[in-house]
Protein backbone atom coordinates (compact mmCIF):
# COMPACT_ATOMS: atom_id res chain seq x y z
CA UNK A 1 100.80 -21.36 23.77
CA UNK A 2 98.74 -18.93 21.93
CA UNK A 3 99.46 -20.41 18.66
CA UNK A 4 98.98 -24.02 19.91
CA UNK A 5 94.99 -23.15 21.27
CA UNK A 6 94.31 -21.32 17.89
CA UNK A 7 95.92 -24.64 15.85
CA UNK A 8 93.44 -26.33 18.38
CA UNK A 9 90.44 -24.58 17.74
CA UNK A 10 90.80 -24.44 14.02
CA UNK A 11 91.56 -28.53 14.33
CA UNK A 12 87.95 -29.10 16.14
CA UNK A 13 86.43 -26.89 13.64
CA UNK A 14 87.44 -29.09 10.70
CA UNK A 15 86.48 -32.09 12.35
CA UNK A 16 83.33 -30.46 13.32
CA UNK A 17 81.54 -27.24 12.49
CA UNK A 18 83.66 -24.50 10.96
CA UNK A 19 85.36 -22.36 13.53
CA UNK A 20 83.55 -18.73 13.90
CA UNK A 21 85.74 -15.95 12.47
CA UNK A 22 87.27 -13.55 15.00
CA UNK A 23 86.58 -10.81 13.24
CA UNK A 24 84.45 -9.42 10.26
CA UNK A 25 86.65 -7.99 7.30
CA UNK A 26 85.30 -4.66 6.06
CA UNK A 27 84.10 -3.56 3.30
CA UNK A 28 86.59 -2.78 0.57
CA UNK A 29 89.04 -4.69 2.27
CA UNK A 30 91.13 -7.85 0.99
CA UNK A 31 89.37 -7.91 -1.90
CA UNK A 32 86.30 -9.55 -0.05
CA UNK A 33 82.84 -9.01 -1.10
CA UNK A 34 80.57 -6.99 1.30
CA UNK A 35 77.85 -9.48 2.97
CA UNK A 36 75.78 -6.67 4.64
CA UNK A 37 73.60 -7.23 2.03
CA UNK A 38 72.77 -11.00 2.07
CA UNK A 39 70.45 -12.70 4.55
CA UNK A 40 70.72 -16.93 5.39
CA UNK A 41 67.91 -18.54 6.73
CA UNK A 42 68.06 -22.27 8.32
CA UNK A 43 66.47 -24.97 5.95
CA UNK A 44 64.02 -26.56 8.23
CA UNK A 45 62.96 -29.99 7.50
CA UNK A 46 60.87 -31.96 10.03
CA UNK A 47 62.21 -35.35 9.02
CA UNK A 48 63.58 -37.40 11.70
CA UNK A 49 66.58 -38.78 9.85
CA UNK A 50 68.39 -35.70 9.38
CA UNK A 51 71.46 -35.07 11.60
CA UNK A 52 71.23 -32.13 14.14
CA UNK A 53 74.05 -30.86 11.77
CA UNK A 54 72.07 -30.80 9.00
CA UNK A 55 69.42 -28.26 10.08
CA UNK A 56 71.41 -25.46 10.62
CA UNK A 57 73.10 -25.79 7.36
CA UNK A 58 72.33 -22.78 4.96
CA UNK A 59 72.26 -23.94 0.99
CA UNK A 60 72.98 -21.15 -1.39
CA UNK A 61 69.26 -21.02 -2.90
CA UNK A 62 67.67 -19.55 0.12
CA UNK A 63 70.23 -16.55 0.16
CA UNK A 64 67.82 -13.59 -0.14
CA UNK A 65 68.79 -10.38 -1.95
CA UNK A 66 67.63 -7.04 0.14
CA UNK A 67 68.30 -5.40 -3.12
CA UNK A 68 66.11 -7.52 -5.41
CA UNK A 69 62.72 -7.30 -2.74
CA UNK A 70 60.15 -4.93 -4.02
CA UNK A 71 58.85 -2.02 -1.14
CA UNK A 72 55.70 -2.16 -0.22
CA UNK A 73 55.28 0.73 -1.57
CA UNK A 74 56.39 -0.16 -5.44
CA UNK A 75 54.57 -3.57 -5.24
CA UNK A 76 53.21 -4.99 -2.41
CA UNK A 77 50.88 -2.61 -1.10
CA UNK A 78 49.91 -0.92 -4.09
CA UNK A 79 48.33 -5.18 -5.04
CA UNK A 80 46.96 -5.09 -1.72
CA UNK A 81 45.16 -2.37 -2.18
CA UNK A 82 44.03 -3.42 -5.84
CA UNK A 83 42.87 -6.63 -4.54
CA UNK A 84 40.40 -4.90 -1.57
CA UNK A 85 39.17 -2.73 -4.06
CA UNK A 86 37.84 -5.05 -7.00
CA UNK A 87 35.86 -7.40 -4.98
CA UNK A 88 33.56 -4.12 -3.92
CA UNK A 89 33.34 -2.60 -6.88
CA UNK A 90 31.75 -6.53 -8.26
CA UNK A 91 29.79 -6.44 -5.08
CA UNK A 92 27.93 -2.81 -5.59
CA UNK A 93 27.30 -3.70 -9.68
CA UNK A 94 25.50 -6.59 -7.97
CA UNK A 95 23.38 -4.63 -5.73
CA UNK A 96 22.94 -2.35 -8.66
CA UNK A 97 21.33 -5.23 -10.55
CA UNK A 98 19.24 -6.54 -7.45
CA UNK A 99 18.40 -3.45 -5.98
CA UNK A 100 16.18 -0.67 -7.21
CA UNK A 101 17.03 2.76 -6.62
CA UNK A 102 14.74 4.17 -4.12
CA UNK A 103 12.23 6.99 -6.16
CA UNK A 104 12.44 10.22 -5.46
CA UNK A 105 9.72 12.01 -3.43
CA UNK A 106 8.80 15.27 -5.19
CA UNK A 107 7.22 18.28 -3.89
CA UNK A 108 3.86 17.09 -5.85
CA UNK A 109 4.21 13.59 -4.56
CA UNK A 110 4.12 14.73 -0.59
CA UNK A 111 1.08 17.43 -1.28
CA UNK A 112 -0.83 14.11 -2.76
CA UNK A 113 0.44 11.95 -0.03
CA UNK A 114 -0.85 14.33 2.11
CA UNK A 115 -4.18 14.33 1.37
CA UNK A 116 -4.89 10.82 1.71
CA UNK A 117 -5.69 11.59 5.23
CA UNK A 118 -8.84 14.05 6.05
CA UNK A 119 -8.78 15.37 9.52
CA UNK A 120 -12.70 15.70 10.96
CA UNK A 121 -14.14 17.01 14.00
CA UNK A 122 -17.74 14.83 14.56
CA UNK A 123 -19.39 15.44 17.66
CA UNK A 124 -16.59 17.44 19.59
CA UNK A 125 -14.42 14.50 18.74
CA UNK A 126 -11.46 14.51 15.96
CA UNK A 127 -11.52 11.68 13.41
CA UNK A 128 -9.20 10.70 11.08
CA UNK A 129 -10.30 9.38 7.74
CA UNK A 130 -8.42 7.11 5.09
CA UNK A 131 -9.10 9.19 1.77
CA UNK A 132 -7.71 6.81 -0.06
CA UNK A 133 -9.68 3.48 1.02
CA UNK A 134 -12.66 5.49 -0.47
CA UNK A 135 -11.66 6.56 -3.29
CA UNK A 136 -13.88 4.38 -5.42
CA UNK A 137 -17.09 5.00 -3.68
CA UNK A 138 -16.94 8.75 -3.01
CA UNK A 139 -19.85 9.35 -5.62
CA UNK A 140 -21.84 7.84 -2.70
CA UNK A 141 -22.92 11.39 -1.77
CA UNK A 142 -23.24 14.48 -3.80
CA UNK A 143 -25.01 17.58 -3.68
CA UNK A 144 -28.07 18.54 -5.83
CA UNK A 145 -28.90 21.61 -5.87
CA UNK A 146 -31.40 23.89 -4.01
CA UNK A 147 -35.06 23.84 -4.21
CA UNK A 148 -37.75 26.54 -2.06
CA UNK A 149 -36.13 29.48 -2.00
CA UNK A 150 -32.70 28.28 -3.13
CA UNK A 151 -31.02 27.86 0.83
CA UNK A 152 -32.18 24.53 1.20
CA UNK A 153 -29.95 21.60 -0.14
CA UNK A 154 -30.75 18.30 -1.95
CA UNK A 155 -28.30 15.61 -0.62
CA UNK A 156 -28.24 12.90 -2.94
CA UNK A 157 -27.20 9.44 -1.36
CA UNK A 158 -26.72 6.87 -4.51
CA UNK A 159 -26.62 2.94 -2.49
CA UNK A 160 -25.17 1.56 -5.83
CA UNK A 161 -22.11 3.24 -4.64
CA UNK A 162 -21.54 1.37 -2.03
CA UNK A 163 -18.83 -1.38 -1.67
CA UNK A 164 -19.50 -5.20 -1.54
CA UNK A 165 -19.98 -6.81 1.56
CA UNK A 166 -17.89 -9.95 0.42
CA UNK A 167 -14.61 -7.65 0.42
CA UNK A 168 -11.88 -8.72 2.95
CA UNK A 169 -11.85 -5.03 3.77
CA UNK A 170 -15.14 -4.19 3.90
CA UNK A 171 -15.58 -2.75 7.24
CA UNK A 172 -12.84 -0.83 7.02
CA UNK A 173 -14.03 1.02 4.21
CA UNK A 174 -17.72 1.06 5.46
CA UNK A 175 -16.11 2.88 8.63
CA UNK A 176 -14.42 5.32 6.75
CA UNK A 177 -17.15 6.02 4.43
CA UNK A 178 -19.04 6.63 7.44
CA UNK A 179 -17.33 9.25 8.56
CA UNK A 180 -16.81 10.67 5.39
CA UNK A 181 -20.86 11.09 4.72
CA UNK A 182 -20.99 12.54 7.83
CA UNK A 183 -18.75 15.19 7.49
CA UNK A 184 -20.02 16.05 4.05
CA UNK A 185 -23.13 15.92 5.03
CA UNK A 186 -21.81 19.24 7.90
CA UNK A 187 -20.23 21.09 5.24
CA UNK A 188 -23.35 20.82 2.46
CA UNK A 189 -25.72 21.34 5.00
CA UNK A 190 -26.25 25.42 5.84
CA UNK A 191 -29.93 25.50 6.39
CA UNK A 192 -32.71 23.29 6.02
CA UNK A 193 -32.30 20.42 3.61
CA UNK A 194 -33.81 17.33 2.13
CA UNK A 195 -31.76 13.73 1.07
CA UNK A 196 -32.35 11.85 -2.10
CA UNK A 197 -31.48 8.01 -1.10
CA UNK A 198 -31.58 6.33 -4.36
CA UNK A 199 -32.21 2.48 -3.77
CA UNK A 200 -32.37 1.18 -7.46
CA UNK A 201 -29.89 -0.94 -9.20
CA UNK A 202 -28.36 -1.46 -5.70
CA UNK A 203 -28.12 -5.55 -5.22
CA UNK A 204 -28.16 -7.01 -1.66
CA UNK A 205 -24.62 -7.23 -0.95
CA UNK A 206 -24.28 -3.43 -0.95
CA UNK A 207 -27.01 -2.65 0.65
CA UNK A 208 -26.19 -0.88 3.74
CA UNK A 209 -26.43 -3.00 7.10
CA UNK A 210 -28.94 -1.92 10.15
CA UNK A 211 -26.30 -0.88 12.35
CA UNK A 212 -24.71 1.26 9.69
CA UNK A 213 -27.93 3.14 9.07
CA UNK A 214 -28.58 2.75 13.04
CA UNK A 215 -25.13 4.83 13.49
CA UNK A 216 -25.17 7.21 10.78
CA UNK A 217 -28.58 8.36 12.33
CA UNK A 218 -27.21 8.34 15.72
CA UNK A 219 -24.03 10.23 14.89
CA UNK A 220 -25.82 13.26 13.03
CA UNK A 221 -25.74 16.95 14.95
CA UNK A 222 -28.97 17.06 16.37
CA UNK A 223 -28.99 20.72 14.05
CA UNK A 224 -29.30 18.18 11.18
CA UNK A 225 -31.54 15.93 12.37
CA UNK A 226 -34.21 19.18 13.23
CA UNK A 227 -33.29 20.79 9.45
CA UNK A 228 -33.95 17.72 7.55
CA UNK A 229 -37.29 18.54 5.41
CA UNK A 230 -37.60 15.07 4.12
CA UNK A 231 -36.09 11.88 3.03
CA UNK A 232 -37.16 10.74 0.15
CA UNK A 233 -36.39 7.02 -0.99
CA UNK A 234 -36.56 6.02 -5.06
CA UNK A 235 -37.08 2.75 -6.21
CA UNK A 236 -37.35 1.15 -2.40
CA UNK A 237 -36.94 -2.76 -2.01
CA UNK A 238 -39.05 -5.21 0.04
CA UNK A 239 -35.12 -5.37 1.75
CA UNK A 240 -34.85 -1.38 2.22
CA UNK A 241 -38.56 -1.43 3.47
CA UNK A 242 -37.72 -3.72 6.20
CA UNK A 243 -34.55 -2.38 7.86
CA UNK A 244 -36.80 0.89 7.92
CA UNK A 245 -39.43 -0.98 9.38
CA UNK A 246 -36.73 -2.31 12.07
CA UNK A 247 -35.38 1.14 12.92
CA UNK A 248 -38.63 2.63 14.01
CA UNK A 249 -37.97 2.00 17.72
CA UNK A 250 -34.87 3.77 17.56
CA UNK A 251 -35.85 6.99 15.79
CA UNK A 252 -38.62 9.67 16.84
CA UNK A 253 -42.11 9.71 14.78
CA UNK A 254 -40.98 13.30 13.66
CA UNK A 255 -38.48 11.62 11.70
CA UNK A 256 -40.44 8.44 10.47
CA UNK A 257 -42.71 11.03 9.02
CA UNK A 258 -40.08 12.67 7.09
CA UNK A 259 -39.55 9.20 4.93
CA UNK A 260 -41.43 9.27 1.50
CA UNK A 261 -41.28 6.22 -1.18
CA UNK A 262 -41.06 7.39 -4.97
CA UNK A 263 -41.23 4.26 -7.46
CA UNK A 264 -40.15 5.76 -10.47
CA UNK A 265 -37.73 9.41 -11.53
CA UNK A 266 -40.74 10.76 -12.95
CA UNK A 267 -42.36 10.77 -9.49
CA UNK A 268 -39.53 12.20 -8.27
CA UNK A 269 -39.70 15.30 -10.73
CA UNK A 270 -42.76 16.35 -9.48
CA UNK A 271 -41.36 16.88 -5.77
CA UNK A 272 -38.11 18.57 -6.50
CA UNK A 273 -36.14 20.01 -9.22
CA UNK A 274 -33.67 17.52 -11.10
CA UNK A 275 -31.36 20.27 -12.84
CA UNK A 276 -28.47 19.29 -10.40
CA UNK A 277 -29.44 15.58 -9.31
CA UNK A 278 -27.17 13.86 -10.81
CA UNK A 279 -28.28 9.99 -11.09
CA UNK A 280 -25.97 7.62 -12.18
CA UNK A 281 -26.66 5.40 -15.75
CA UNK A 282 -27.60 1.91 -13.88
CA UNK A 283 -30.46 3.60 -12.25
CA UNK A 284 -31.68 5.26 -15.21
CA UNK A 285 -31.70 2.11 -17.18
CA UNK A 286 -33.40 -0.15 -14.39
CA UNK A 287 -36.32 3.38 -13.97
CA UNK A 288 -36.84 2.42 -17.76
CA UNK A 289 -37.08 -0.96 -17.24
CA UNK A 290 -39.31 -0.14 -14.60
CA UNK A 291 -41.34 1.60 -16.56
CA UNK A 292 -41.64 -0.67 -19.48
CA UNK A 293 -42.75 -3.62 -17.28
CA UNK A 294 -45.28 -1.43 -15.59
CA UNK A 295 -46.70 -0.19 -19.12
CA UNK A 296 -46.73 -3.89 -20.22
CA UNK A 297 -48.71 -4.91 -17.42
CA UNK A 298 -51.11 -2.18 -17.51
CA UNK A 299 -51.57 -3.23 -21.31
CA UNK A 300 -52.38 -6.73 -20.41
CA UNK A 301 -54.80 -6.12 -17.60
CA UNK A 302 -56.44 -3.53 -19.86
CA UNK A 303 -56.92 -6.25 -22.83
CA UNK A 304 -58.01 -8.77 -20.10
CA UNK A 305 -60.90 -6.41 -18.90
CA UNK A 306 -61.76 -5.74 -22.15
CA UNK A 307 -62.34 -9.22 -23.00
CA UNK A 308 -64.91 -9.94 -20.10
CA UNK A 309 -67.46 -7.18 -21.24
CA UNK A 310 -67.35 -8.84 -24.90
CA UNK A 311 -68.32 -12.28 -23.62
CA UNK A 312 -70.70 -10.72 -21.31
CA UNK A 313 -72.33 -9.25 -24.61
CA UNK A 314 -72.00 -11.92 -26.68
CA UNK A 315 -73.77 -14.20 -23.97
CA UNK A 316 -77.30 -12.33 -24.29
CA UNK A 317 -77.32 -12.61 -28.02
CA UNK A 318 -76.43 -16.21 -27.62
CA UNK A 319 -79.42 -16.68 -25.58
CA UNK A 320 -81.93 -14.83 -27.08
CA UNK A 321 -80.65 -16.61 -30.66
């Protein structure tokens, strides 16, 4: 009976799919090669026509060899890694090339940086002011010397100095400067002293504004507004003359009685010492040209008079001829 089910089972499997072995032969044995080694997988095919047969059929070009697969380690993962690697070392030579490296900031650097601010105590209050804004018009005050008996100070205030009104930033700067005069004007200042404000070669648009000069007068210690000797304008303006003229409500007569108006440098060497006034180029040429007109005109007005008494003369002997 046992014979006549295995001739049965091997019978369906001919007719059908081939009958599963009963057992596995080892290795070594019958002359068999070892298939420990080999792997099938099922050719898959999505067609419709094939047979349910035909899909777990396993064709001899998909057997895989263990032995012939690289490791990771000998192949796969070393060209992994390769592959991750050479896209970011393109990507940082192109940030290289875009990209600038960022400066270093030396010892020198952060002592300069550092001084582009200048902390100031005005009126019990701390200010802070933007050194580098003014940079350009920091010649607008400078000291000149002593005169008397060498403790009081000449404070020379040079208008030409000042910025242009048509800057986008002009306020800024005007508000800085501010506070910069008035703190040099503390430190200069020991005893009594006298300011210099020279007006020539100063066009409109730098003139200072009435508030300006309004604050500036307001914001000064009342020490230095009781030491100042006098303040002496060169080369005034019809313009200058005015705003003066405007801020008389606003400041004491003491004060008004301090301001003098010199027309020319040589005036001005006959009230103080020029040794350490230092007055910039533009103001010497315009005191020159100054001078040359005002020569001129004397010239012609003398050569005008002169030229009445001659007729006057020549009329008598006309008439008596």
């Amino acid at each position: 009976m046992d014979q006549t089910h295995e001739h049965k089972m091997s019978f369906e499997g001919a007719e059908g799919r081939p009958a599963p072995p009963t057992s596995l032969p080892l290795q070594g044995q019958g002359g068999v090669a070892s298939q420990r080694k080999k792997l099938s997988a099922p050719r898959i095919s999505l067609s419709l026509d094939q047979s349910e047969d035909d899909l777990f059929d396993t064709p001899d070009d998909l057997d895989i060899n263990v032995d012939d697969l690289d490791t990771p380690d000998e192949a796969d993962y070393t060209d992994h890694e390769i592959d991750w690697e050479e896209p970011q070392a393109s990507q940082s030579e192109s940030v290289k090339e875009t990209v600038e490296p960022i400066p270093t900031y030396s010892a020198q650097e952060e002592r300069q940086d550092s001084k582009l601010w200048r902390t100031v105590i005005i009126g019990e209050q701390e200010h802070r002011i933007n050194m580098k804004s003014i940079e350009p018009y920091q010649k607008v005050i400078s000291h000149g010397g002593y005169y008397g008996n060498g403790a009081n100070a000449i404070i020379v205030f040079a208008a030409c100095f000042l910025p242009d009104s048509d800057r986008e930033d002009y306020h800024e700067i005007m508000e800085n400067l501010f506070l910069y005069v008035i703190s040099t004007l503390e430190l200069m200042v020991a005893e009594d002293y006298m300011i210099v404000y020279l007006n020539g070669a100063t066009p409109h648009r730098r003139t200072p504004g009435f508030n300006w000069l309004k604050r500036c007068y307001q914001m000064i210690d009342r020490r230095l507004r009781k030491n100042l000797k006098s303040f002496i304008i060169v080369h005034p303006s019809w313009f200058i003359r005015t705003i003066l003229a405007i801020t008389k409500p606003f400041i004491s007569s003491k004060f008004s009685s301090k301001i003098k108006y010199v027309n020319s440098l040589a005036e001005l060497k006959e009230l103080i010492p020029m040794e350490y006034v230092h007055i910039p180029e533009c103001i010497i040429r315009q005191d020159e040209e100054l001078r040359e007109a005002a020569e001129n005109s004397k010239i012609s007005s003398f050569l005008q008079g002169s030229e009445n008494p001659q007729e006057s003369i020549a009329q008598p002997n006309a008439s008596s001829s």
